[in-house]
N, C-alpha and C. Protein backbone atom coordinates (compact mmCIF):
# COMPACT_ATOMS: atom_id res chain seq x y z
N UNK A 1 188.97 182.34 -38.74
CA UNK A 1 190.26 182.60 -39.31
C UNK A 1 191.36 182.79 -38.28
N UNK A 2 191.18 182.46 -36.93
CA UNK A 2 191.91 182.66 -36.12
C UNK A 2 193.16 181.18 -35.55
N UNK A 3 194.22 180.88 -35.97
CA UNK A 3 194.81 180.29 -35.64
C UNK A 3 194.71 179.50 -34.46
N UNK A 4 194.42 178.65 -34.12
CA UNK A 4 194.36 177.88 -32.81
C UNK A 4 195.78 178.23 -31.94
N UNK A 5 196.81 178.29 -32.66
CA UNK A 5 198.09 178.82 -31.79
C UNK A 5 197.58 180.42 -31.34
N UNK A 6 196.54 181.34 -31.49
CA UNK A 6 196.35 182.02 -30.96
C UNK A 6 196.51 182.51 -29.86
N UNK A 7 197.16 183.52 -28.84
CA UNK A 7 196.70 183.34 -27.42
C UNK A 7 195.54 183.44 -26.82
N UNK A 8 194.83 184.25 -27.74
CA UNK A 8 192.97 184.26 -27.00
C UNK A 8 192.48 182.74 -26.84
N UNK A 9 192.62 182.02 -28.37
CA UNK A 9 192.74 180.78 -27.71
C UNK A 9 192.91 179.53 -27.11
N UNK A 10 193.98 180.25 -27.11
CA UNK A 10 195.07 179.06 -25.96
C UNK A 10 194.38 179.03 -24.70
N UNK A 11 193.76 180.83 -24.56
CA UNK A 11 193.61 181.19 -22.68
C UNK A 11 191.69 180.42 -22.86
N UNK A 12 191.05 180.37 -24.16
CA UNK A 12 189.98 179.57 -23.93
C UNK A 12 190.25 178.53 -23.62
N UNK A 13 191.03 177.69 -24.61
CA UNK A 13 190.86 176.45 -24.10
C UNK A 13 191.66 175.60 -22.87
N UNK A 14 192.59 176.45 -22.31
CA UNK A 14 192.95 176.16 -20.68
C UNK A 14 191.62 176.66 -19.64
N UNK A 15 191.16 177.77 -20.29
CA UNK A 15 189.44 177.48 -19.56
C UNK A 15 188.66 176.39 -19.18
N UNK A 16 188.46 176.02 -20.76
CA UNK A 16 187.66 175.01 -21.05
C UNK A 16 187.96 173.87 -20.28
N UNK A 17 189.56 173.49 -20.41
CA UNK A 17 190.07 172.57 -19.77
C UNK A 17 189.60 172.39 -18.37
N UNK A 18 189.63 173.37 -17.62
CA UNK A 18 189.41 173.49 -16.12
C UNK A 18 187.73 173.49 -15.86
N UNK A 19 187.22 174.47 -16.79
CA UNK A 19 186.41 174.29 -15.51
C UNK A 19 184.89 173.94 -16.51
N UNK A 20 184.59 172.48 -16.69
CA UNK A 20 183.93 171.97 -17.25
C UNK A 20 182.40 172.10 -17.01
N UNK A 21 181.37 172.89 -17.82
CA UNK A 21 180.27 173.32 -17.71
C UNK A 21 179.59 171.79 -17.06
N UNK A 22 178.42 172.44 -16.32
CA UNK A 22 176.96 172.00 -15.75
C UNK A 22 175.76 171.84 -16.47
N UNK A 23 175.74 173.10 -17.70
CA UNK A 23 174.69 173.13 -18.41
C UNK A 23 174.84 172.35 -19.70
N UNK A 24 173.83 172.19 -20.77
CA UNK A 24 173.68 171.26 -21.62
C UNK A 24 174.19 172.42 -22.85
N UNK A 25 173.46 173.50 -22.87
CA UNK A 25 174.09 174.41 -24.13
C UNK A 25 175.87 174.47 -23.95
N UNK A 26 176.04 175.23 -22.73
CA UNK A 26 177.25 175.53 -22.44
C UNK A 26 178.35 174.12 -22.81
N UNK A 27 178.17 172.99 -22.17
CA UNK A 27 178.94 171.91 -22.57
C UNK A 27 179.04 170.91 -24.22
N UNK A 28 177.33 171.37 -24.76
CA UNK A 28 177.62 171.79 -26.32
C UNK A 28 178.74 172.01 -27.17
N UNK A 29 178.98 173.95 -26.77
CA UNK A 29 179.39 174.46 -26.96
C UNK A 29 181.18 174.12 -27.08
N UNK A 30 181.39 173.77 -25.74
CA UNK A 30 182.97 173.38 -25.44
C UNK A 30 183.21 171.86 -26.07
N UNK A 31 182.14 171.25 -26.16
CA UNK A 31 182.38 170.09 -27.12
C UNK A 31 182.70 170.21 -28.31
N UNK A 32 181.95 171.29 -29.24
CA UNK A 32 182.11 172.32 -30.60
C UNK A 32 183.78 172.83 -30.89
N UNK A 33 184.16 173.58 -29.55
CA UNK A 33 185.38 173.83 -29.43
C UNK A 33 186.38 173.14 -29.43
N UNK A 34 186.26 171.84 -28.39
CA UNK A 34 187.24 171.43 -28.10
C UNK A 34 187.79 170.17 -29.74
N UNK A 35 186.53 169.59 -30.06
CA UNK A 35 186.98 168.85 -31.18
C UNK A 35 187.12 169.89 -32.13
N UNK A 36 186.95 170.70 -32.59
CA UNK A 36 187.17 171.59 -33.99
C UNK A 36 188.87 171.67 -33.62
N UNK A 37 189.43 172.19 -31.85
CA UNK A 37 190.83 172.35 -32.53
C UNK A 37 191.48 170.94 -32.46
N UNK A 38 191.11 169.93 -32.43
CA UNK A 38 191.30 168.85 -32.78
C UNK A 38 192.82 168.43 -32.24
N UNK A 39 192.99 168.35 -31.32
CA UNK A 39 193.95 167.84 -30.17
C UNK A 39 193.92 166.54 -29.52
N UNK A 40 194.74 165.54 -30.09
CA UNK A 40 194.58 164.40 -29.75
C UNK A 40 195.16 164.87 -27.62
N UNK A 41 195.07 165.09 -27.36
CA UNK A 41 195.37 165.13 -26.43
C UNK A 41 194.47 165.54 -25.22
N UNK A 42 193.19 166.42 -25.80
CA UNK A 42 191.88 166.57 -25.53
C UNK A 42 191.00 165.33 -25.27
N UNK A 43 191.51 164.44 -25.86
CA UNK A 43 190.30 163.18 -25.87
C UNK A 43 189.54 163.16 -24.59
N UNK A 44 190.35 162.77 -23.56
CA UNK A 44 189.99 162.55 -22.53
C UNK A 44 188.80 163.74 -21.87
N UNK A 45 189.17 164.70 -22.29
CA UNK A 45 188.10 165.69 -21.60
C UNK A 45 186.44 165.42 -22.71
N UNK A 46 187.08 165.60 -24.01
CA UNK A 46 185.96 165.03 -25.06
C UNK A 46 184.89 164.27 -24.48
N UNK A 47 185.25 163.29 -24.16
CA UNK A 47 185.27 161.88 -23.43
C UNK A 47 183.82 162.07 -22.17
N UNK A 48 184.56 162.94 -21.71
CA UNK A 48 184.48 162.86 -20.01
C UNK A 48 182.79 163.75 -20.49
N UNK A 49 182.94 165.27 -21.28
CA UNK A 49 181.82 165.65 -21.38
C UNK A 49 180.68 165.20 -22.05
N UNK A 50 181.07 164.12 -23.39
CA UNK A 50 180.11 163.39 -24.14
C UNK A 50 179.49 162.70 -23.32
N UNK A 51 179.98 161.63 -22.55
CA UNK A 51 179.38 161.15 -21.14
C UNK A 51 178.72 162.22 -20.71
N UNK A 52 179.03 163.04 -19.79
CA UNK A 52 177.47 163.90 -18.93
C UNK A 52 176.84 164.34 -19.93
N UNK A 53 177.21 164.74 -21.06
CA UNK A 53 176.08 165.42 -21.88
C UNK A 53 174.85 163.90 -22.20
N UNK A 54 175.41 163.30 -22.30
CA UNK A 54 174.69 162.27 -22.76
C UNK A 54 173.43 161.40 -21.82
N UNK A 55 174.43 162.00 -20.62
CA UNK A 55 173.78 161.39 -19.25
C UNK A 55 172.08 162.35 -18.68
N UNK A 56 172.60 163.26 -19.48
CA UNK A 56 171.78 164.66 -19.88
C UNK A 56 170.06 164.80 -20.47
N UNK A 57 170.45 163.47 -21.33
CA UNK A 57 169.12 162.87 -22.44
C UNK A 57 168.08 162.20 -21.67
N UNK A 58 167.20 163.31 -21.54
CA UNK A 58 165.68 162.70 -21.08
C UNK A 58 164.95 161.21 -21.91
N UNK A 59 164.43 160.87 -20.99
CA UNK A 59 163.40 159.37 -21.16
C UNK A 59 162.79 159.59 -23.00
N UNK A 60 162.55 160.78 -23.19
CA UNK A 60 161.92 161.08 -24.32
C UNK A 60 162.48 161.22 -25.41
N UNK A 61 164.23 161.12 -25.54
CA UNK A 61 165.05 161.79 -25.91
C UNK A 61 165.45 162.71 -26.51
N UNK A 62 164.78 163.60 -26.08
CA UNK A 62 165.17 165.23 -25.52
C UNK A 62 166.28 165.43 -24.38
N UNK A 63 167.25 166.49 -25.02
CA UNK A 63 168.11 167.08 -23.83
C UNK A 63 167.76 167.78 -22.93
N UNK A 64 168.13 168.32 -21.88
CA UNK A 64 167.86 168.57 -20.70
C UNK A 64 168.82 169.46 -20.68
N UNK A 65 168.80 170.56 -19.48
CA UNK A 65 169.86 171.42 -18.61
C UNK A 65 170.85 170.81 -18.51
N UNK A 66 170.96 170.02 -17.04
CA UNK A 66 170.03 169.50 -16.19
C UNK A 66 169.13 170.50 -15.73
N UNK A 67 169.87 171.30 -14.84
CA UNK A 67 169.34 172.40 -14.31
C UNK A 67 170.09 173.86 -14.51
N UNK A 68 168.24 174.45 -14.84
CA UNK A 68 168.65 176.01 -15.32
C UNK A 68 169.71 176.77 -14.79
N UNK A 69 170.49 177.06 -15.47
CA UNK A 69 171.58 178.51 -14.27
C UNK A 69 170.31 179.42 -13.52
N UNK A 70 168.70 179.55 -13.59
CA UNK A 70 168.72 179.96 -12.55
C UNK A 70 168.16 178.99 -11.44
N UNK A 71 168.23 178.32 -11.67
CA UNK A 71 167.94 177.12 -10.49
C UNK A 71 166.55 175.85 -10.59
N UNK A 72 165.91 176.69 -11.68
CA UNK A 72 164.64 176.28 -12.34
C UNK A 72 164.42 174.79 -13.27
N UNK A 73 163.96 173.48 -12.75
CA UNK A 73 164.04 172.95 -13.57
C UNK A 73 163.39 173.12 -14.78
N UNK A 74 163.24 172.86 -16.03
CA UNK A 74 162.75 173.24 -17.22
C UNK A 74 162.46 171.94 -17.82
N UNK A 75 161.89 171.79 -18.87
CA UNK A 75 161.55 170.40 -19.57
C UNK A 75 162.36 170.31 -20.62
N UNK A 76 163.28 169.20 -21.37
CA UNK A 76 163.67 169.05 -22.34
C UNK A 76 163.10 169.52 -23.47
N UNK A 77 164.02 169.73 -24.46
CA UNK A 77 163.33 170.70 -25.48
C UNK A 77 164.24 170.68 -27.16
N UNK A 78 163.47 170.80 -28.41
CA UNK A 78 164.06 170.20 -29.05
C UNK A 78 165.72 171.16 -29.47
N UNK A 79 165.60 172.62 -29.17
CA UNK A 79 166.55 173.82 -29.06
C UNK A 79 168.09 172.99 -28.59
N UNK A 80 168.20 172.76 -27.45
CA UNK A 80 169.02 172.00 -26.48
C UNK A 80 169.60 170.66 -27.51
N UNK A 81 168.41 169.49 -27.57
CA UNK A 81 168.92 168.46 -28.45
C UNK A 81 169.48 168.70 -29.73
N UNK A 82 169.40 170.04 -30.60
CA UNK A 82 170.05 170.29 -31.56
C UNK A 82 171.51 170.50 -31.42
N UNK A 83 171.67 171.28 -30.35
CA UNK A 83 173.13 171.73 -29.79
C UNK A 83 173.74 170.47 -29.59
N UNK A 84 172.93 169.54 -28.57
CA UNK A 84 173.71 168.16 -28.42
C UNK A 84 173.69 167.28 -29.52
N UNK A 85 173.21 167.20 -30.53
CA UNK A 85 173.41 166.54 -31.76
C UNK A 85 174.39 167.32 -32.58
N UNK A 86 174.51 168.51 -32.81
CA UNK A 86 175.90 169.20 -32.97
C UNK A 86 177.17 168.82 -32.45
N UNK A 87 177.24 168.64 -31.37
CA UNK A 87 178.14 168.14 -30.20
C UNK A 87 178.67 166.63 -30.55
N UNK A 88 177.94 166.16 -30.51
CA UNK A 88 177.73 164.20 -31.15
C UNK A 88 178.47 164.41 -32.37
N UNK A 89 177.83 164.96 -33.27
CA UNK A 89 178.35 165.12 -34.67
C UNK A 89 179.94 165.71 -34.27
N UNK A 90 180.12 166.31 -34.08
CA UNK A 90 181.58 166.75 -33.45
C UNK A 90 182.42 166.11 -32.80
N UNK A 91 182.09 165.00 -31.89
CA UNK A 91 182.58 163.95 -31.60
C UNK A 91 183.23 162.94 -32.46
N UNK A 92 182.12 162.80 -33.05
CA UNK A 92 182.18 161.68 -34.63
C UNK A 92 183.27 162.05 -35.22
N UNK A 93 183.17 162.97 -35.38
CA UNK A 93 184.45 163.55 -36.48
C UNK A 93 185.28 163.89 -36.15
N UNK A 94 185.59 164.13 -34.96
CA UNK A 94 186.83 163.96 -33.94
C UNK A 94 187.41 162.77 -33.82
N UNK A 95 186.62 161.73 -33.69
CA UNK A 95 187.17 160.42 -33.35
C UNK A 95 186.44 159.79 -32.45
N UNK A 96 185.71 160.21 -31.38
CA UNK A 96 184.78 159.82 -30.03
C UNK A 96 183.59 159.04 -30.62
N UNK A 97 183.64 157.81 -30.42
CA UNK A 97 182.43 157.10 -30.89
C UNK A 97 180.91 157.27 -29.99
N UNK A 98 180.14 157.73 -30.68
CA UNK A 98 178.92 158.15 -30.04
C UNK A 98 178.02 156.74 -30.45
N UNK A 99 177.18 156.14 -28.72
CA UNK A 99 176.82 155.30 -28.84
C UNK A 99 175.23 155.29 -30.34
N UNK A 100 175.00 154.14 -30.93
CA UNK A 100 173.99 154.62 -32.19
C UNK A 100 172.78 154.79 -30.92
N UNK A 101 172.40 153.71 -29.59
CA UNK A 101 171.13 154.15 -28.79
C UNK A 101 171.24 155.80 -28.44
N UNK A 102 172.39 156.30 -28.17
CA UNK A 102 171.92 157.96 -28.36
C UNK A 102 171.76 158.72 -29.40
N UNK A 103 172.04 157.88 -30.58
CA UNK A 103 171.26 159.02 -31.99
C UNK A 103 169.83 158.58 -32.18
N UNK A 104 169.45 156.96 -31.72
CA UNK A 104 168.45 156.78 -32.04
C UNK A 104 167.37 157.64 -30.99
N UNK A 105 167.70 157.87 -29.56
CA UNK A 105 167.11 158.42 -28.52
C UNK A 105 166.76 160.07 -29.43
N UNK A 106 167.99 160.57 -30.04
CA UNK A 106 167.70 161.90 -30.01
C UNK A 106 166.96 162.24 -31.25
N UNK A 107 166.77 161.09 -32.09
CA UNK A 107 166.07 161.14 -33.10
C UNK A 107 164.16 160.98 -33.13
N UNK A 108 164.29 160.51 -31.91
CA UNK A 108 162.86 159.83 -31.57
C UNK A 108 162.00 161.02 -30.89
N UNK A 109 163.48 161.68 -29.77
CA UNK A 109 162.63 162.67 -29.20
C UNK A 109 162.44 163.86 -30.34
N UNK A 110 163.50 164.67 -31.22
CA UNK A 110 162.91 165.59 -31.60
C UNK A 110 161.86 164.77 -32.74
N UNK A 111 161.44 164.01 -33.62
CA UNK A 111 160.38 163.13 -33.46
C UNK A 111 159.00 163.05 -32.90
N UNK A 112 159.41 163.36 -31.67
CA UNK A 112 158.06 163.67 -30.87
C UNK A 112 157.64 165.35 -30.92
N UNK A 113 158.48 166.23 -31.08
CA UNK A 113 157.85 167.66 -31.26
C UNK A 113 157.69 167.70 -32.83
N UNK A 114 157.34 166.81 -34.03
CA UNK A 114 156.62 167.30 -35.19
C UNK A 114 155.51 166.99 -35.01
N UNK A 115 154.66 168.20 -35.43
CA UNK A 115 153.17 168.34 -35.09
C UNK A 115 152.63 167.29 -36.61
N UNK A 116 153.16 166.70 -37.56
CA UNK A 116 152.57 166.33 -38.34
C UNK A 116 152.52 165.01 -38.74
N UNK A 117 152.34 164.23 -37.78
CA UNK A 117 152.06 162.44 -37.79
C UNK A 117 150.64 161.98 -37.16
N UNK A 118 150.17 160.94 -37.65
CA UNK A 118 149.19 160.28 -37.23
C UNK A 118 149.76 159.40 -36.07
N UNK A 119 149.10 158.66 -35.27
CA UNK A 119 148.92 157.46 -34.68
C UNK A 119 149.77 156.37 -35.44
N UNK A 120 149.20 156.61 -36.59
CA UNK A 120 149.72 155.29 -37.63
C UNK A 120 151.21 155.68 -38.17
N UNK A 121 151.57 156.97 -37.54
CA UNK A 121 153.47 157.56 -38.39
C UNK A 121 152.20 157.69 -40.03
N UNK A 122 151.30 158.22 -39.94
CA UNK A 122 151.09 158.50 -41.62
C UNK A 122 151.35 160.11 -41.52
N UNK A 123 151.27 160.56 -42.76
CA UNK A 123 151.27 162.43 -42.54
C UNK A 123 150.20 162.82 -42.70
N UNK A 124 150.00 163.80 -41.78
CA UNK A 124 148.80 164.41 -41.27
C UNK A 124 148.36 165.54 -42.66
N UNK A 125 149.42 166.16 -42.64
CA UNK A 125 149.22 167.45 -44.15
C UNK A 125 151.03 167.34 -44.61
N UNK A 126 150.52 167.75 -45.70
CA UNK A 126 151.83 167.78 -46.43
C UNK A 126 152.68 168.46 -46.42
N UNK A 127 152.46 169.71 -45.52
CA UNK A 127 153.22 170.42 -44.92
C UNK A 127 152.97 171.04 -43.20
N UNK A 128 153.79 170.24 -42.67
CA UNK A 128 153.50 170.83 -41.90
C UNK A 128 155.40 170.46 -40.55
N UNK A 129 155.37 171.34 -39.24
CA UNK A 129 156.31 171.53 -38.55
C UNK A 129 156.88 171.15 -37.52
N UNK A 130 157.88 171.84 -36.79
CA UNK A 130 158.20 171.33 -35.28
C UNK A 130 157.76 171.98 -34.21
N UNK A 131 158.08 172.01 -32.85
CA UNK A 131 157.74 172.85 -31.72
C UNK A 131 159.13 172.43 -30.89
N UNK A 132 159.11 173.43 -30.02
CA UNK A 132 160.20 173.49 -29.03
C UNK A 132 159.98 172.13 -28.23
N UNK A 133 159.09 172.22 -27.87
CA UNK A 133 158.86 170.86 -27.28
C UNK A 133 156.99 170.96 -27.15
N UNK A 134 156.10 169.92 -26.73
CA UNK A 134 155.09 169.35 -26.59
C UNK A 134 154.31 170.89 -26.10
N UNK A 135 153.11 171.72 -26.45
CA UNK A 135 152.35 172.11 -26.02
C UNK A 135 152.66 173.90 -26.71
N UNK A 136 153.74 173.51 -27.48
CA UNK A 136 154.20 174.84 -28.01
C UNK A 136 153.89 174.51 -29.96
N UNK A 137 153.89 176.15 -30.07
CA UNK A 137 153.33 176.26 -31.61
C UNK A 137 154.65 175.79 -32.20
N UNK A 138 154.23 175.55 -33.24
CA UNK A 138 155.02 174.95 -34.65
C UNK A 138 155.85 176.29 -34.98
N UNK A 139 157.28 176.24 -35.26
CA UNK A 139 158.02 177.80 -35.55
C UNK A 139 159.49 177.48 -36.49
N UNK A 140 159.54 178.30 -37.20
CA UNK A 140 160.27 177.80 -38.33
C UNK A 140 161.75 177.60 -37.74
N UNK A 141 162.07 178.23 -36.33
CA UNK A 141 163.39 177.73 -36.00
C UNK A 141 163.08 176.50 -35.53
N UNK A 142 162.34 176.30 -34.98
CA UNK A 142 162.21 174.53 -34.27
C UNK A 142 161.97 173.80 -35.57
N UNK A 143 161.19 173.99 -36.54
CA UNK A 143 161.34 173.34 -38.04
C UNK A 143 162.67 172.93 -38.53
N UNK A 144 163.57 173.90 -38.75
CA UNK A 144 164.84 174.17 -39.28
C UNK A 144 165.58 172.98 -38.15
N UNK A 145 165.57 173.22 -36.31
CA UNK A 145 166.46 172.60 -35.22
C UNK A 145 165.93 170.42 -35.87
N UNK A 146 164.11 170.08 -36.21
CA UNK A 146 163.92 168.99 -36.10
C UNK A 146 164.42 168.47 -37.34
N UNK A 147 164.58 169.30 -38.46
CA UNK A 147 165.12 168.75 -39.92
C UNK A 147 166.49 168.69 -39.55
N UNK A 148 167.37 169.45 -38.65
CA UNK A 148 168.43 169.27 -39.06
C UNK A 148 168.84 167.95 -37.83
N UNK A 149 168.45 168.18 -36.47
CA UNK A 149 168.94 166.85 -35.67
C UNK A 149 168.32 165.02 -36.77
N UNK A 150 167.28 165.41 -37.59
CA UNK A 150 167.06 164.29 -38.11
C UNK A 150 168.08 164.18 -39.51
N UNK A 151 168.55 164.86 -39.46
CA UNK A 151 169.69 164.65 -40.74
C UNK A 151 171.28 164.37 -39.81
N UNK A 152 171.31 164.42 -38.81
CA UNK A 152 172.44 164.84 -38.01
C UNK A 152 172.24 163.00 -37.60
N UNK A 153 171.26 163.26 -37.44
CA UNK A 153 170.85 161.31 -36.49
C UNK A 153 170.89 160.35 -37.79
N UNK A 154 170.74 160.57 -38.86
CA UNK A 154 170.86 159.64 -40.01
C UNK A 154 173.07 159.67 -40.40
N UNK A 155 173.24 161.14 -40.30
CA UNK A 155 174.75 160.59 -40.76
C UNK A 155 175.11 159.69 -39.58
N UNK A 156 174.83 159.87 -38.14
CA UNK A 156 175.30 159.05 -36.79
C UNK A 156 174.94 157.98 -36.72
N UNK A 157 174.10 157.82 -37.06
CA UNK A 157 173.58 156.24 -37.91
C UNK A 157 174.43 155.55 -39.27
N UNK A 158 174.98 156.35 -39.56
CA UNK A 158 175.23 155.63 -41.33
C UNK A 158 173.90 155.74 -42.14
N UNK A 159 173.03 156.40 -42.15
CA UNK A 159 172.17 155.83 -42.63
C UNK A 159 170.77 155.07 -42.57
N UNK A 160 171.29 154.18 -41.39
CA UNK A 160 170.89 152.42 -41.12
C UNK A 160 169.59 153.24 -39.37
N UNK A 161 168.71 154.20 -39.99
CA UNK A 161 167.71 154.06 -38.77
C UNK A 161 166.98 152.87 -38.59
N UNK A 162 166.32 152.67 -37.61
CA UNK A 162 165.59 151.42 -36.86
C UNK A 162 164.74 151.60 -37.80
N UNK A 163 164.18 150.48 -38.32
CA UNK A 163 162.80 149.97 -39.22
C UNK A 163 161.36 151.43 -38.81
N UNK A 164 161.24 150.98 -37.15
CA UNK A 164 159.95 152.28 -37.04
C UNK A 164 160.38 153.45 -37.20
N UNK A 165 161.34 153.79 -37.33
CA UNK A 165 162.03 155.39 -37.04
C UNK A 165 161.93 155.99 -38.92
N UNK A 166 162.40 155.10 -39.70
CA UNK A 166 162.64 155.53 -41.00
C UNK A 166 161.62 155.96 -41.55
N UNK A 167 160.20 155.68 -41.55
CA UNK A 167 159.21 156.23 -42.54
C UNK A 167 158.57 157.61 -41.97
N UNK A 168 158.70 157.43 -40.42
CA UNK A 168 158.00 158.76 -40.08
C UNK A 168 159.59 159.79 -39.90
N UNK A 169 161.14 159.38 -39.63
CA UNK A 169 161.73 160.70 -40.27
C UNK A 169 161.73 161.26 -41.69
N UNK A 170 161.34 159.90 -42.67
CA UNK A 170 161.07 160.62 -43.78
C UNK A 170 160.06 161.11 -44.09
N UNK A 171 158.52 161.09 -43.72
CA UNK A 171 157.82 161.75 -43.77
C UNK A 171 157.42 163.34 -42.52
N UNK A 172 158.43 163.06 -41.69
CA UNK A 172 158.84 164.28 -40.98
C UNK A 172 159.87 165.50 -41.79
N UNK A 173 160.23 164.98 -42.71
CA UNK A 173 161.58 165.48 -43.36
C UNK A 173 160.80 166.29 -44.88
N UNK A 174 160.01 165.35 -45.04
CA UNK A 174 159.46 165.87 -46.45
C UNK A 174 158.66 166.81 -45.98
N UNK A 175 157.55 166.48 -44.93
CA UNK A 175 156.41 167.71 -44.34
C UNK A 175 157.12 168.45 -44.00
N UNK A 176 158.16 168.78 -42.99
CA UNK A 176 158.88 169.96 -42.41
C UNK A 176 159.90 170.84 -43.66
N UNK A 177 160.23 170.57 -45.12
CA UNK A 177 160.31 170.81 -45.74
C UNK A 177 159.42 171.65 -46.55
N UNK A 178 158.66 171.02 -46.50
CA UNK A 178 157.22 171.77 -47.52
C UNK A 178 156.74 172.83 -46.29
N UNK A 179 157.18 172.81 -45.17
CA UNK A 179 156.32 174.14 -44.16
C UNK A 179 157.03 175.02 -44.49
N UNK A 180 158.26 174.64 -44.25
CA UNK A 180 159.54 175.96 -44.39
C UNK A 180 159.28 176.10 -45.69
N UNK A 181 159.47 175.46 -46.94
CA UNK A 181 158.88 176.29 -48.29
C UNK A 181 157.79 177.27 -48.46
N UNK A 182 156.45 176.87 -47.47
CA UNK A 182 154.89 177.71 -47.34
C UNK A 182 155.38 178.88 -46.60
N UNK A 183 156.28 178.88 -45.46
CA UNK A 183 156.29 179.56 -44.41
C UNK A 183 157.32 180.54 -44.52
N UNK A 184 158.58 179.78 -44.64
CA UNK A 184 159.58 180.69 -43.81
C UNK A 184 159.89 182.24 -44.95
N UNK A 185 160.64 183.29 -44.51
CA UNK A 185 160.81 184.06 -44.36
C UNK A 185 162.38 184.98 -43.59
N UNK A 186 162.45 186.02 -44.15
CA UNK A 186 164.08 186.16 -43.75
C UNK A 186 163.56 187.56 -42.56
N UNK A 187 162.57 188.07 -42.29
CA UNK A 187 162.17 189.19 -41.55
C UNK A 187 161.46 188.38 -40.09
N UNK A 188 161.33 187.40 -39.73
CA UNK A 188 160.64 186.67 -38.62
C UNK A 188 160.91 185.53 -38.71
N UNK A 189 160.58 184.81 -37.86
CA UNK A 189 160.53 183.63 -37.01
C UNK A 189 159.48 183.16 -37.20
N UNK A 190 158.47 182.55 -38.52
CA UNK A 190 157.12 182.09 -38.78
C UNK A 190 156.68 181.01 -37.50
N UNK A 191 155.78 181.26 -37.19
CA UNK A 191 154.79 180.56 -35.91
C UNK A 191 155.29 181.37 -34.40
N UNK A 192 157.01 182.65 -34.51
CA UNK A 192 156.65 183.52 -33.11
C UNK A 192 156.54 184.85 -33.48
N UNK A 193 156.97 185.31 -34.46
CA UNK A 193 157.46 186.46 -34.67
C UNK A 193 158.52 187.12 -34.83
């Protein structure tokens, strides 16, 4: 409810302006900002961060840091790619055309953290979830982060996913649905606590 003519944030977004994040959440974030106050005059910075964020997207397509604020590299993870599919989506609707090979990238990787596909893209159980990334339990926020970047990657698409991509996000979409129906809960975080 705060007016963009605000001065709190006027003095954010001459922040923002200057001094353009390193990290993948953080530049998210100012992507969130900067298109919501919707300043044709912003483009250019828009621009400039959709590029590194993008530049950001691991082989797997999973987002990345790059690198941790504490110096630590870390592995892409599906947490991160939600923020940057937020970001994308924010673009879009700003005006910044986001290329479709990076919705399809970010669709594939969170993709790869649902625990519930065969070999064949068939479904494994009829309900079942996501993980932060590869080697981690199934948890109803990473459930909630892979349903929603795969709904986020279909509007950035139009619709129109690649032939292999469509049957296993929809059978990613229906199983991760039916977990959060078995599972979730308003007192925890089902699969951490």
């Amino acid at each position: 409810g705060v007016r963009p003519e605000h001065p709190a944030i006027q003095r954010a977004h001459a922040y923002v302006l200057q001094h353009p994040s390193d990290f993948n959440y953080s530049a998210a974030c100012e992507l969130l900002f900067l298109c919501t106050l919707d300043r044709a005059q912003d483009r250019p910075a828009i621009q400039d961060r959709l590029d590194r964020m993008l530049d950001w997207q691991a082989s797997s397509g999973l987002f990345t840091y790059p690198v941790h604020p504490a110096g630590n590299p870390l592995a892409p993870d599906l947490s991160q790619s939600l923020y940057s599919a937020l970001a994308m989506h924010a673009c879009e609707v700003y005006g910044v055309e986001v290329p479709d090979r990076a919705w399809v990238r970010t669709l594939d990787g969170a993709l790869s953290c649902f625990e519930g596909l065969s070999r064949s893209g068939q479904a494994r159980n009829k309900a079942a979830g996501f993980r932060y990334h590869g080697g981690r339990a199934v948890t109803g926020s990473m459930t909630t982060a892979g349903l929603s970047v795969i709904d986020l990657a279909r509007e950035g698409l139009d619709g129109k996913f690649p032939s292999g991509s469509r049957r296993r996000a929809q059978v990613a979409t229906d199983a991760g649905l039916a977990w959060l129906h078995g599972k979730m809960n308003w007192h925890e975080n089902p699969g951490q606590g």
